[in-house]
C-alpha atoms as a PDB file:
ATOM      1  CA  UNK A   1       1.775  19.024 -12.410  1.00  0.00           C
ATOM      2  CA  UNK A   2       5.046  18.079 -13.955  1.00  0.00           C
ATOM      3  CA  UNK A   3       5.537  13.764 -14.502  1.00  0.00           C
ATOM      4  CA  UNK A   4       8.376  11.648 -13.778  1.00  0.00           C
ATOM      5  CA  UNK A   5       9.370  12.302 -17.339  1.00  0.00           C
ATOM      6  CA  UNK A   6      10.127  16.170 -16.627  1.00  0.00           C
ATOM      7  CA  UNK A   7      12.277  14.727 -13.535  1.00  0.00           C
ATOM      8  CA  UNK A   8      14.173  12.069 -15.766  1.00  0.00           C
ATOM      9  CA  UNK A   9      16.728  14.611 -17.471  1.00  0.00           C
ATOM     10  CA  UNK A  10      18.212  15.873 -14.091  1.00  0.00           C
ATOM     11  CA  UNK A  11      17.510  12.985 -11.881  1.00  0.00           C
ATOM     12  CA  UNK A  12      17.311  10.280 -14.750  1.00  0.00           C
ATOM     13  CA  UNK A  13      18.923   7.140 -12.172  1.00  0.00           C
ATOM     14  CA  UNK A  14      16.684   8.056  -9.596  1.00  0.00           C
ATOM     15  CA  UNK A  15      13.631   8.406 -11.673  1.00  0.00           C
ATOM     16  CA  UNK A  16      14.084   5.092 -13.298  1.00  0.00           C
ATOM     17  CA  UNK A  17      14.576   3.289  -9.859  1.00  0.00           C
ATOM     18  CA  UNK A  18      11.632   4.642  -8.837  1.00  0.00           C
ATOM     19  CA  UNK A  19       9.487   3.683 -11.765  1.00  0.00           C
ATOM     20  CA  UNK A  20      10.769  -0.099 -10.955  1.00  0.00           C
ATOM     21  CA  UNK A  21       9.161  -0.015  -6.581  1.00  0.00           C
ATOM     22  CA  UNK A  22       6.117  -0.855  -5.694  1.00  0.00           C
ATOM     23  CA  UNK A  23       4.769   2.509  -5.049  1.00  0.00           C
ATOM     24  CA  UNK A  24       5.270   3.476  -8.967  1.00  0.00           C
ATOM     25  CA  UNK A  25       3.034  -0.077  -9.499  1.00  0.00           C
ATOM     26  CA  UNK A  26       0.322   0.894  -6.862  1.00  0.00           C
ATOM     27  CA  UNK A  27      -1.963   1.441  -9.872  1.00  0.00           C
ATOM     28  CA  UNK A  28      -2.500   0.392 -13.263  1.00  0.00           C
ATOM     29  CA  UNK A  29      -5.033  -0.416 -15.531  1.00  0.00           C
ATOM     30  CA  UNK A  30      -6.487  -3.782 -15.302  1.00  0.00           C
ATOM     31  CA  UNK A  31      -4.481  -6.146 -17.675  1.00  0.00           C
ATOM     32  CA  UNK A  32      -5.855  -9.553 -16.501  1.00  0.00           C
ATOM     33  CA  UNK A  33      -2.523 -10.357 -14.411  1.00  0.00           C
ATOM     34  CA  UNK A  34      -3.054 -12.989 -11.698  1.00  0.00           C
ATOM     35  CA  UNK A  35      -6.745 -13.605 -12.782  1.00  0.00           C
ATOM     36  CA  UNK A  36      -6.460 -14.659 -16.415  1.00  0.00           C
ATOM     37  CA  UNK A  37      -7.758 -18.008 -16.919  1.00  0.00           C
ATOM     38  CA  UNK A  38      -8.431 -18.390 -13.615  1.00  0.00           C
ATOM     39  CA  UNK A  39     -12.042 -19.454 -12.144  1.00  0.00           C
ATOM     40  CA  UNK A  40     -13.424 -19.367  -8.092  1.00  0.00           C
ATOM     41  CA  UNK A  41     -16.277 -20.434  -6.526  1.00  0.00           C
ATOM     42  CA  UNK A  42     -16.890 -18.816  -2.972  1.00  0.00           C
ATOM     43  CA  UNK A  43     -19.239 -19.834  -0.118  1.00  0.00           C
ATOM     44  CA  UNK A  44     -21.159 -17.192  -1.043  1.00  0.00           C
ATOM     45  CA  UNK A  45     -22.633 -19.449  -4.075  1.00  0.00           C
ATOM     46  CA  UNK A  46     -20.509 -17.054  -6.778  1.00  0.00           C
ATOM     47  CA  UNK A  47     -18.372 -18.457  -9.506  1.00  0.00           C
ATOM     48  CA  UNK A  48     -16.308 -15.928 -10.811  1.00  0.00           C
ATOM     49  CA  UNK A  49     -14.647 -16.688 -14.227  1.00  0.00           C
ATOM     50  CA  UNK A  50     -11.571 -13.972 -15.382  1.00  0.00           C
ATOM     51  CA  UNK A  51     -10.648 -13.912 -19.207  1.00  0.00           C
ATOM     52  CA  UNK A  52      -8.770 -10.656 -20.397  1.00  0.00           C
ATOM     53  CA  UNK A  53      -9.716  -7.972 -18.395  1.00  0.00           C
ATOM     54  CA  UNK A  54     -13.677  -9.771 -18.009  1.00  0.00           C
ATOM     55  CA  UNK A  55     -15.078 -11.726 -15.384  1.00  0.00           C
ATOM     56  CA  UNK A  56     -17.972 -13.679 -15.902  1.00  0.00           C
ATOM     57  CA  UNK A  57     -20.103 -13.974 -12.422  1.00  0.00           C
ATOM     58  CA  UNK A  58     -22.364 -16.959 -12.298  1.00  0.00           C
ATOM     59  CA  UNK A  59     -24.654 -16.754  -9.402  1.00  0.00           C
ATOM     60  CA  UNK A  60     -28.288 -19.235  -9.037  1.00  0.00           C
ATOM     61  CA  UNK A  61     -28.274 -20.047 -12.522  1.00  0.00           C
ATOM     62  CA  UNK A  62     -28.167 -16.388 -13.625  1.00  0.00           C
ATOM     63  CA  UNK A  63     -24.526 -14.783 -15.267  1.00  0.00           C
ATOM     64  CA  UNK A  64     -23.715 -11.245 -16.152  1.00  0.00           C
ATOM     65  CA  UNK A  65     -20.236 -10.013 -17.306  1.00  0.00           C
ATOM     66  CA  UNK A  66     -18.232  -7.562 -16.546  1.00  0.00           C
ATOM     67  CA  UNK A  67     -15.558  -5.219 -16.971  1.00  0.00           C
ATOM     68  CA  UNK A  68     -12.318  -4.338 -14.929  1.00  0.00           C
ATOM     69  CA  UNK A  69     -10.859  -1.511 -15.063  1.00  0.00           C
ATOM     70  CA  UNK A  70      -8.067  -0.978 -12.398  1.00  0.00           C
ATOM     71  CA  UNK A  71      -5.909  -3.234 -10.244  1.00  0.00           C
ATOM     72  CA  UNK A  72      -4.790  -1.728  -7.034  1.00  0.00           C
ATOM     73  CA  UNK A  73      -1.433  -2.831  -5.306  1.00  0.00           C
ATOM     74  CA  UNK A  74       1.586  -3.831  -6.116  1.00  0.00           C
ATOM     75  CA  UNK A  75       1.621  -7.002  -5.787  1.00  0.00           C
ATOM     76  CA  UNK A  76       4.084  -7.448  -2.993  1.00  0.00           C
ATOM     77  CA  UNK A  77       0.782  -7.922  -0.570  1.00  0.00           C
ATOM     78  CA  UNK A  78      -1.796  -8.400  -2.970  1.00  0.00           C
ATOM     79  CA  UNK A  79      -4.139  -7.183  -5.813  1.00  0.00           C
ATOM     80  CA  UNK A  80      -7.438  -6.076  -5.621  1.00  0.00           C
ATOM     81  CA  UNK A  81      -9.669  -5.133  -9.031  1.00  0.00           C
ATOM     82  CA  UNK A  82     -11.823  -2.085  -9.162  1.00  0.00           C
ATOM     83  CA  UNK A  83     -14.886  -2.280 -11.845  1.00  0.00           C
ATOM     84  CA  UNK A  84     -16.818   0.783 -13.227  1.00  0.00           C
ATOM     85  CA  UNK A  85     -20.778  -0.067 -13.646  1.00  0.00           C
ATOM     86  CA  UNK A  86     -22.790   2.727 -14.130  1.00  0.00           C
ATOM     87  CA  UNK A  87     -21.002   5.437 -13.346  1.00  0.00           C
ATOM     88  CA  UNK A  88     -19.802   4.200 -10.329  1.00  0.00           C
ATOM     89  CA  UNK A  89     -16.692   2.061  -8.992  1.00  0.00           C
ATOM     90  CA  UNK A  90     -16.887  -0.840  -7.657  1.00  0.00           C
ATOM     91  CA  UNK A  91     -13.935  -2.846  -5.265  1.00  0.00           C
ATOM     92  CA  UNK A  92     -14.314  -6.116  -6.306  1.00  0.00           C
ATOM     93  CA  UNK A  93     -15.114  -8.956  -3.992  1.00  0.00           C
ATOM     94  CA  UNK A  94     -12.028 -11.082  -5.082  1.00  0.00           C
ATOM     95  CA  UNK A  95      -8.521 -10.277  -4.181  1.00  0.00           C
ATOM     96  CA  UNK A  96      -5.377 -11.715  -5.858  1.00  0.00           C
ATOM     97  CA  UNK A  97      -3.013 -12.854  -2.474  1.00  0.00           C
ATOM     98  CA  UNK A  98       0.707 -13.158  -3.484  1.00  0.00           C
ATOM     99  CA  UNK A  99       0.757 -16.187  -0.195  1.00  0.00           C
ATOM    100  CA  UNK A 100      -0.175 -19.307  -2.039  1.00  0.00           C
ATOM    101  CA  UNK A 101      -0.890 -17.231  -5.162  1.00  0.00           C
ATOM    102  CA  UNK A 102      -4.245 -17.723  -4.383  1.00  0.00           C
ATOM    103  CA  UNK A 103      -8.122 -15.752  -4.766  1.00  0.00           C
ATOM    104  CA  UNK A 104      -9.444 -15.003  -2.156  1.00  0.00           C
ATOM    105  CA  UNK A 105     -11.963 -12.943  -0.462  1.00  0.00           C
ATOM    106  CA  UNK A 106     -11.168  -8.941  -0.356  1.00  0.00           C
ATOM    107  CA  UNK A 107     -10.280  -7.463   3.423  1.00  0.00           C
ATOM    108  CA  UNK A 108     -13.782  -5.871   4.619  1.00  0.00           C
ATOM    109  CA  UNK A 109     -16.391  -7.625   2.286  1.00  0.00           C
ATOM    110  CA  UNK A 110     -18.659  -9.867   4.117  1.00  0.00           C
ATOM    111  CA  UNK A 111     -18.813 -13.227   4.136  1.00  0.00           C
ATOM    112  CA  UNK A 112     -22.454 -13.225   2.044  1.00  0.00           C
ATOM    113  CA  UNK A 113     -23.198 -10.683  -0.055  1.00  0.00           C
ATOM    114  CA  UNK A 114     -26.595  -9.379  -0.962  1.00  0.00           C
ATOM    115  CA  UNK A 115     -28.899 -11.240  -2.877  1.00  0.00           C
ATOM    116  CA  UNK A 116     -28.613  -9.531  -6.383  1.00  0.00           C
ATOM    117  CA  UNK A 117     -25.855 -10.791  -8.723  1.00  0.00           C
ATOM    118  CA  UNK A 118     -24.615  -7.624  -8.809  1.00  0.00           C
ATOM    119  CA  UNK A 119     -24.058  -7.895  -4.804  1.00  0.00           C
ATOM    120  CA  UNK A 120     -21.574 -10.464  -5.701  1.00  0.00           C
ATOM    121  CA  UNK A 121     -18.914  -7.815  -7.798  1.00  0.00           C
ATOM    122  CA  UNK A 122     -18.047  -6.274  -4.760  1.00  0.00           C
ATOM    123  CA  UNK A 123     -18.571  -2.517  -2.755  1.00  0.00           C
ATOM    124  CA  UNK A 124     -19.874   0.185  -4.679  1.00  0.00           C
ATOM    125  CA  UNK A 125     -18.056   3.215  -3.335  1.00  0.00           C
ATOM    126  CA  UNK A 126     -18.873   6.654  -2.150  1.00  0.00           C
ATOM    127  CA  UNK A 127     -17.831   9.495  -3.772  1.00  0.00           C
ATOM    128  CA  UNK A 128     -15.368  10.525  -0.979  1.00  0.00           C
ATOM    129  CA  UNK A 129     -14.053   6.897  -0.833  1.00  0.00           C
ATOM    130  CA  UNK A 130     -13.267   7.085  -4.522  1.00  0.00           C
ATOM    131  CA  UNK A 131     -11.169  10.162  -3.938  1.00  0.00           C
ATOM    132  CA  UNK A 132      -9.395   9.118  -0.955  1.00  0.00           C
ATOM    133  CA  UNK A 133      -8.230   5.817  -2.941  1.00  0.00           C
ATOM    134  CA  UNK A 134      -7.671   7.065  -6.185  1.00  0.00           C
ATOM    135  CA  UNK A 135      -5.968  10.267  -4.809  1.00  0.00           C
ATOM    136  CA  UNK A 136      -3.060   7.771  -2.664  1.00  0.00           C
ATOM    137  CA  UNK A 137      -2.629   5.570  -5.957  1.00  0.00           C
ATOM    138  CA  UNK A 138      -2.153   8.282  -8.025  1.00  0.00           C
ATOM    139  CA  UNK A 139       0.047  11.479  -8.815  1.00  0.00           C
ATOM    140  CA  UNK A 140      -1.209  14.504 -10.402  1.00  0.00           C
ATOM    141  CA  UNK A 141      -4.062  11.875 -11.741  1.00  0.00           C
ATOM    142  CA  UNK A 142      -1.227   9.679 -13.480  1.00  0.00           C
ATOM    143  CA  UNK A 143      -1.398   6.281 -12.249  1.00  0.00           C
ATOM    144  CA  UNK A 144       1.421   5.234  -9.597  1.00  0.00           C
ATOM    145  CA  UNK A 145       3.189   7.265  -6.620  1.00  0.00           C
ATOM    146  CA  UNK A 146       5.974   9.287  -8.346  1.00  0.00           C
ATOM    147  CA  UNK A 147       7.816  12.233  -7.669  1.00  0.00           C
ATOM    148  CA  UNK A 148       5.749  14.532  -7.214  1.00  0.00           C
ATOM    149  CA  UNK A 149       3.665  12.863  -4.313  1.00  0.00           C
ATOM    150  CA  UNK A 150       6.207  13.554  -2.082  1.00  0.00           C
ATOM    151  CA  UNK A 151       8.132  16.751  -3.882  1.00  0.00           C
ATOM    152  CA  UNK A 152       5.459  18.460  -5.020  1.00  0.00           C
ATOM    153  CA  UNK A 153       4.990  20.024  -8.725  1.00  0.00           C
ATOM    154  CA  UNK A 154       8.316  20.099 -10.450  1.00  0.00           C
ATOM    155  CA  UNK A 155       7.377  22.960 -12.637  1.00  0.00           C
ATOM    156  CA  UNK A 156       8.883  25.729 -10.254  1.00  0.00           C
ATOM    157  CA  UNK A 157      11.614  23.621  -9.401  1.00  0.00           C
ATOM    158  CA  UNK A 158      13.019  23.024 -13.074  1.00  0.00           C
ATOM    159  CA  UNK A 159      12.782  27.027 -13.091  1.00  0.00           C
ATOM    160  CA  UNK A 160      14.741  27.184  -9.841  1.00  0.00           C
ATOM    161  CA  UNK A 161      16.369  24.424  -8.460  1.00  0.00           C
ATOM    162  CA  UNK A 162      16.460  24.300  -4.463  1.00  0.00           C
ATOM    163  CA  UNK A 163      17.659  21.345  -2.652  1.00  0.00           C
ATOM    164  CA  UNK A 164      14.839  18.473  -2.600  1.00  0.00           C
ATOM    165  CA  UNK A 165      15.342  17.577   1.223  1.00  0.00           C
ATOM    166  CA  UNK A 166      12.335  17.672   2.823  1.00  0.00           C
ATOM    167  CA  UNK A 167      12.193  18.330   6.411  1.00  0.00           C
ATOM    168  CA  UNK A 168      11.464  16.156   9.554  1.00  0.00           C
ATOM    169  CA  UNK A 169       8.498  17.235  10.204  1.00  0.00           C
ATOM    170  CA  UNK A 170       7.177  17.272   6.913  1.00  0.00           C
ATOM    171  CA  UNK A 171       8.915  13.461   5.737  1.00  0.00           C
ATOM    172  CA  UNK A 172       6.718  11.303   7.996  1.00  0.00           C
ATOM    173  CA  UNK A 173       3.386  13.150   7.838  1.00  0.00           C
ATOM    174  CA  UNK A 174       3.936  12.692   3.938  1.00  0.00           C
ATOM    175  CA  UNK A 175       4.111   8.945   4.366  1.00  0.00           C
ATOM    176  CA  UNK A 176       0.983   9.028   6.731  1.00  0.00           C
ATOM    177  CA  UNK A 177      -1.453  11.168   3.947  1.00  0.00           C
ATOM    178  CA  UNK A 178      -2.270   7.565   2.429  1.00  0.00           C
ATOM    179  CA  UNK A 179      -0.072   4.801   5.171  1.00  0.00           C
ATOM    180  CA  UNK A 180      -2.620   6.488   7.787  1.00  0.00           C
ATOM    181  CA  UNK A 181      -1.401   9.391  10.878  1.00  0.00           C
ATOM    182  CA  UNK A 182      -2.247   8.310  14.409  1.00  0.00           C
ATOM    183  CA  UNK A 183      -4.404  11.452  14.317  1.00  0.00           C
ATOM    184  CA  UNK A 184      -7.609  10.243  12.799  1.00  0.00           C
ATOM    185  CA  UNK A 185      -8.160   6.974  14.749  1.00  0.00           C
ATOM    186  CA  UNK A 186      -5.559   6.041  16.865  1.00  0.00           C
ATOM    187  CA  UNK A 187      -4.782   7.775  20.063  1.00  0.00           C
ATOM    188  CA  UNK A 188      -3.161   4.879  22.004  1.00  0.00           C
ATOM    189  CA  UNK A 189       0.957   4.261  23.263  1.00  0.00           C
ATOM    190  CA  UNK A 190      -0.172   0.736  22.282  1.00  0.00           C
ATOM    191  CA  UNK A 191      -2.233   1.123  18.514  1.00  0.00           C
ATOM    192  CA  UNK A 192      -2.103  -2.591  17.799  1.00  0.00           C
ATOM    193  CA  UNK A 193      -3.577  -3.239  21.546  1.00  0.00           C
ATOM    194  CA  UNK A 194      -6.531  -1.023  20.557  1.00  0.00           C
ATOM    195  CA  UNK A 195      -6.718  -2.237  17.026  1.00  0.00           C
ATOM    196  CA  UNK A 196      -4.552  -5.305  15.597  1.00  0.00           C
ATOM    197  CA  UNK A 197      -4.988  -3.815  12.286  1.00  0.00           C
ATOM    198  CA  UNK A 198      -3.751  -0.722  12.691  1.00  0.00           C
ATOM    199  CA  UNK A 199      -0.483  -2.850  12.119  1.00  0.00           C
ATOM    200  CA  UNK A 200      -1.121  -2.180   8.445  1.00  0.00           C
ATOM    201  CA  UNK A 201      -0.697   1.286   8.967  1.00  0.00           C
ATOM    202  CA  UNK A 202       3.351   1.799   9.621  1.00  0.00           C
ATOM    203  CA  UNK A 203       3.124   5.385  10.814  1.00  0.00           C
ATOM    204  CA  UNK A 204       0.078   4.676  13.679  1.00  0.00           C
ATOM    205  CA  UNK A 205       3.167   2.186  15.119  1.00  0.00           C
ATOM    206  CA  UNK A 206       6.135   4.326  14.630  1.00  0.00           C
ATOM    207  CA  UNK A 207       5.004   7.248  15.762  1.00  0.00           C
ATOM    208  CA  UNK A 208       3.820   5.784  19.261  1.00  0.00           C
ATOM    209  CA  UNK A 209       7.643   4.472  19.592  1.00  0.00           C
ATOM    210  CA  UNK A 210      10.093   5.942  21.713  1.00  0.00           C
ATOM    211  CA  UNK A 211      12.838   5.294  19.102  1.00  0.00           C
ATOM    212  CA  UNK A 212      10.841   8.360  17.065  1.00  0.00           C
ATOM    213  CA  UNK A 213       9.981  10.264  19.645  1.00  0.00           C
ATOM    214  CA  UNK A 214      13.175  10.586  21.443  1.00  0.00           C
ATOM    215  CA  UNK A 215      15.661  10.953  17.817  1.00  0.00           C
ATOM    216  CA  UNK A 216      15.542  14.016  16.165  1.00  0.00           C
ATOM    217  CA  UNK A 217      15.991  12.336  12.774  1.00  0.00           C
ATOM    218  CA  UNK A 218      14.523   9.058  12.709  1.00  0.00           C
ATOM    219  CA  UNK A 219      12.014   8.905  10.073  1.00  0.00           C
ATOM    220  CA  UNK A 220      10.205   6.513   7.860  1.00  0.00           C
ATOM    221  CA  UNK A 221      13.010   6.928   5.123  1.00  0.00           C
ATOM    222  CA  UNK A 222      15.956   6.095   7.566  1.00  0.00           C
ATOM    223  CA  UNK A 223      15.071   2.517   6.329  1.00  0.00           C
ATOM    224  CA  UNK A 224      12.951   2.989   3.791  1.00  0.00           C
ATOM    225  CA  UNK A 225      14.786   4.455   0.130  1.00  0.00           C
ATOM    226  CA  UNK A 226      11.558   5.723  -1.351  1.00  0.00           C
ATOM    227  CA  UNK A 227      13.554   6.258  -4.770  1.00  0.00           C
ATOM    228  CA  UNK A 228      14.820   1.888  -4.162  1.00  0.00           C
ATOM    229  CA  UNK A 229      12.461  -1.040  -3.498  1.00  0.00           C
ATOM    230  CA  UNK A 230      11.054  -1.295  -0.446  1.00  0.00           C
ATOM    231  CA  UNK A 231      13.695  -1.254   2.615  1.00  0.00           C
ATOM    232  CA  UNK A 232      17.085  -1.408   3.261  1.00  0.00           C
ATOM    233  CA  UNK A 233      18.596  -5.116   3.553  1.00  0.00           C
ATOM    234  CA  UNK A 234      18.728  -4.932   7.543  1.00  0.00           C
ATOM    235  CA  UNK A 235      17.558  -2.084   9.858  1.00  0.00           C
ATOM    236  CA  UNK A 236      20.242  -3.223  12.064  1.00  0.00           C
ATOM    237  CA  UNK A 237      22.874  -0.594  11.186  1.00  0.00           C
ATOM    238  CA  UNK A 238      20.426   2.323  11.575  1.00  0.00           C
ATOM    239  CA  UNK A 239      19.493   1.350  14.806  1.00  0.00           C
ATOM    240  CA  UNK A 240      23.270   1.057  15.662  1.00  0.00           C
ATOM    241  CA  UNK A 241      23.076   4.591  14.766  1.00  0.00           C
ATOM    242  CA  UNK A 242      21.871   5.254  18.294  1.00  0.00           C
ATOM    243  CA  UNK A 243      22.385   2.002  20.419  1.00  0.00           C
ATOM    244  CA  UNK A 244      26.041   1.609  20.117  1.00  0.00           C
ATOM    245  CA  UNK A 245      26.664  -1.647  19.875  1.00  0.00           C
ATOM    246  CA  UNK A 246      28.818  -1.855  23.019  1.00  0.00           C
ATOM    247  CA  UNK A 247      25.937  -0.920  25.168  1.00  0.00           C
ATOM    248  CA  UNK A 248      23.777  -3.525  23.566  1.00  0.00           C
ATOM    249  CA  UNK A 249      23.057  -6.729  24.913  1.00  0.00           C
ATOM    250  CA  UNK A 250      21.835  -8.147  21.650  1.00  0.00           C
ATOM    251  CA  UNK A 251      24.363 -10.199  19.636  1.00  0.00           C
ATOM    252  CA  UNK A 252      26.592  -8.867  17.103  1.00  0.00           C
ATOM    253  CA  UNK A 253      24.779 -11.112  14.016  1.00  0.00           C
ATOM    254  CA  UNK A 254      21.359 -10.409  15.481  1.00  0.00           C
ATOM    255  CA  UNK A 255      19.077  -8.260  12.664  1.00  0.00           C
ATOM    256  CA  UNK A 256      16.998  -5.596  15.261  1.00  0.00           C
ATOM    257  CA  UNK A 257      13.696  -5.963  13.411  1.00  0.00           C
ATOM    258  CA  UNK A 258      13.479  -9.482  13.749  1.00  0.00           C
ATOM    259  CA  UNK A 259      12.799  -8.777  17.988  1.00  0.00           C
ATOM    260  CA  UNK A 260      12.087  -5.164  18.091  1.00  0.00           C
ATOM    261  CA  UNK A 261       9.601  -5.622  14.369  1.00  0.00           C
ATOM    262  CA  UNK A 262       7.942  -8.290  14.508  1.00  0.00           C
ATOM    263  CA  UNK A 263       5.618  -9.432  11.471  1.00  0.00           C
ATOM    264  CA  UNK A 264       2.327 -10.544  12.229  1.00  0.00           C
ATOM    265  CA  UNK A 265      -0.922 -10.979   9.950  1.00  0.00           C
ATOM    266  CA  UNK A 266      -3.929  -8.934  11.285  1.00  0.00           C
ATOM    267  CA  UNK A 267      -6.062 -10.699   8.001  1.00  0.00           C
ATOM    268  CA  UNK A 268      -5.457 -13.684   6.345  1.00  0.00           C
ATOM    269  CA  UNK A 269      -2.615 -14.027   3.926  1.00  0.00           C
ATOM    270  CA  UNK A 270      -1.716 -10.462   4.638  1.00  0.00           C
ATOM    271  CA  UNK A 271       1.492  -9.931   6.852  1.00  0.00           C
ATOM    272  CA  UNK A 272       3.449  -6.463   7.687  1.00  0.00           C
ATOM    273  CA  UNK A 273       5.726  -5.889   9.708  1.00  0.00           C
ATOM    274  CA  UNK A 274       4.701  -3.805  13.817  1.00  0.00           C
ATOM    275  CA  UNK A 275       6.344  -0.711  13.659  1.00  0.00           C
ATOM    276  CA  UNK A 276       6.152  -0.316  17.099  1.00  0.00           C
ATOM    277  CA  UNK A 277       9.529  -0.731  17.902  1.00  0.00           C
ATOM    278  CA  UNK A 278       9.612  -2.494  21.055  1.00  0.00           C
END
């Protein structure tokens, strides 16, 4: 599979754009950013020391160290190491939260963990968990989400160049491989009534809205430049797009999202925005 660097000398603004959002930064190797120097001591009894990409866990008078190998996310929500031990990877039990800039404990890992000292690193995960992860914060086993996650191999395109617009159909079920489809779990008009979670997964929301289901091209990347950071300054002219402003009641200065989108936080010091447009 080609890289971004087989892109760059036909597309070279677009690649470099790219390489600066937060889906190019949804993996990298473990550098000690956000934990360096840093120590935390959770109710679990744990004290977790982080120097360089180590952490020293100090549990009932016993201590065992470490390695970290990947940091998953961004950064815009959060960062969340992954240790190998063994053979096997481990999500570690302590999450970096941008809010506060703060540790924290990881979304899903109970509030105890087992009694070994190795409890306290975090969830050691299956094989097909491994693969789901590493395959959304990856591309062609490069880390980051790049070109080819959405265009597919570039080889047979440098060959032959065809137009790189992907189709309706095709743009939002691309977004939904790793930012979750309805399909799986959520069968609900109202997804965040079944599940207030499933407000972390933008395509469960927009898909049950009648703004999608009633346009015949509204799609994630209306608002969202996936070759820019993150979305567009205000939603508000794409949804003038259809709701001419004349028949609106809402006034003129008035940003859409900020009635129709509401954020909320379905875990602490996590916050997305309900793409359920109301």
């Amino acid at each position: 599979m080609a890289a971004p660097r087989d892109c760059a000398p036909c597309h070279a603004e677009r690649v470099r754009a790219q390489a600066a959002t937060a889906h190019a930064q949804a993996l990298r190797p473990y550098a000690g950013e956000h934990f360096n120097g840093r120590t935390l001591r959770e109710q679990g009894g744990a004290e977790y020391s982080y120097r360089g990409n180590q952490v020293l866990v100090t549990r009932a008078g016993e201590s065992a160290e470490f390695l970290i190998r990947w940091a998953f996310g961004s950064g815009v929500q959060a960062v969340t190491p992954v240790l190998e031990r063994g053979g096997r990877w481990i999500e570690h039990r302590v999450t970096w939260y941008r809010e506060g800039n703060r540790l924290g404990l990881t979304p899903g890992h109970a509030i105890t963990p087992g009694p070994e000292i190795v409890d306290s690193l975090g969830i050691v995960q299956t094989e097909r968990n491994v693969q789901r992860c590493f395959g959304c914060h990856t591309t062609g086993g490069e880390p980051g989400v790049t070109c080819q996650s959405c265009h597919g191999d570039g080889a047979g395109h440098r060959k032959a160049p065809a137009p790189g617009n992907i189709r309706r159909d095709r743009s939002v079920a691309l977004c939904a491989q790793c930012h979750r489809s309805p399909d799986a779990v959520y069968a609900s008009a109202a997804p965040e009534m079944e599940d207030p979670r499933s407000i972390r997964f933008a395509p469960v929301g927009f898909q049950a809205s009648r703004c999608f289901q009633k346009s015949n091209g509204f799609t994630c990347v209306s608002c969202h430049d996936p070759h820019a950071e993150n979305a567009t300054p205000s939603v508000t002219p794409v949804c003038r797009g259809c709701h001419a402003e004349a028949n609106s009641p809402c006034p003129r200065t008035q940003d859409c999202a900020g009635c129709h989108m509401k954020a909320s936080s379905p875990a602490p010091r996590l916050r997305f925005t309900d793409h359920r447009i109301r």
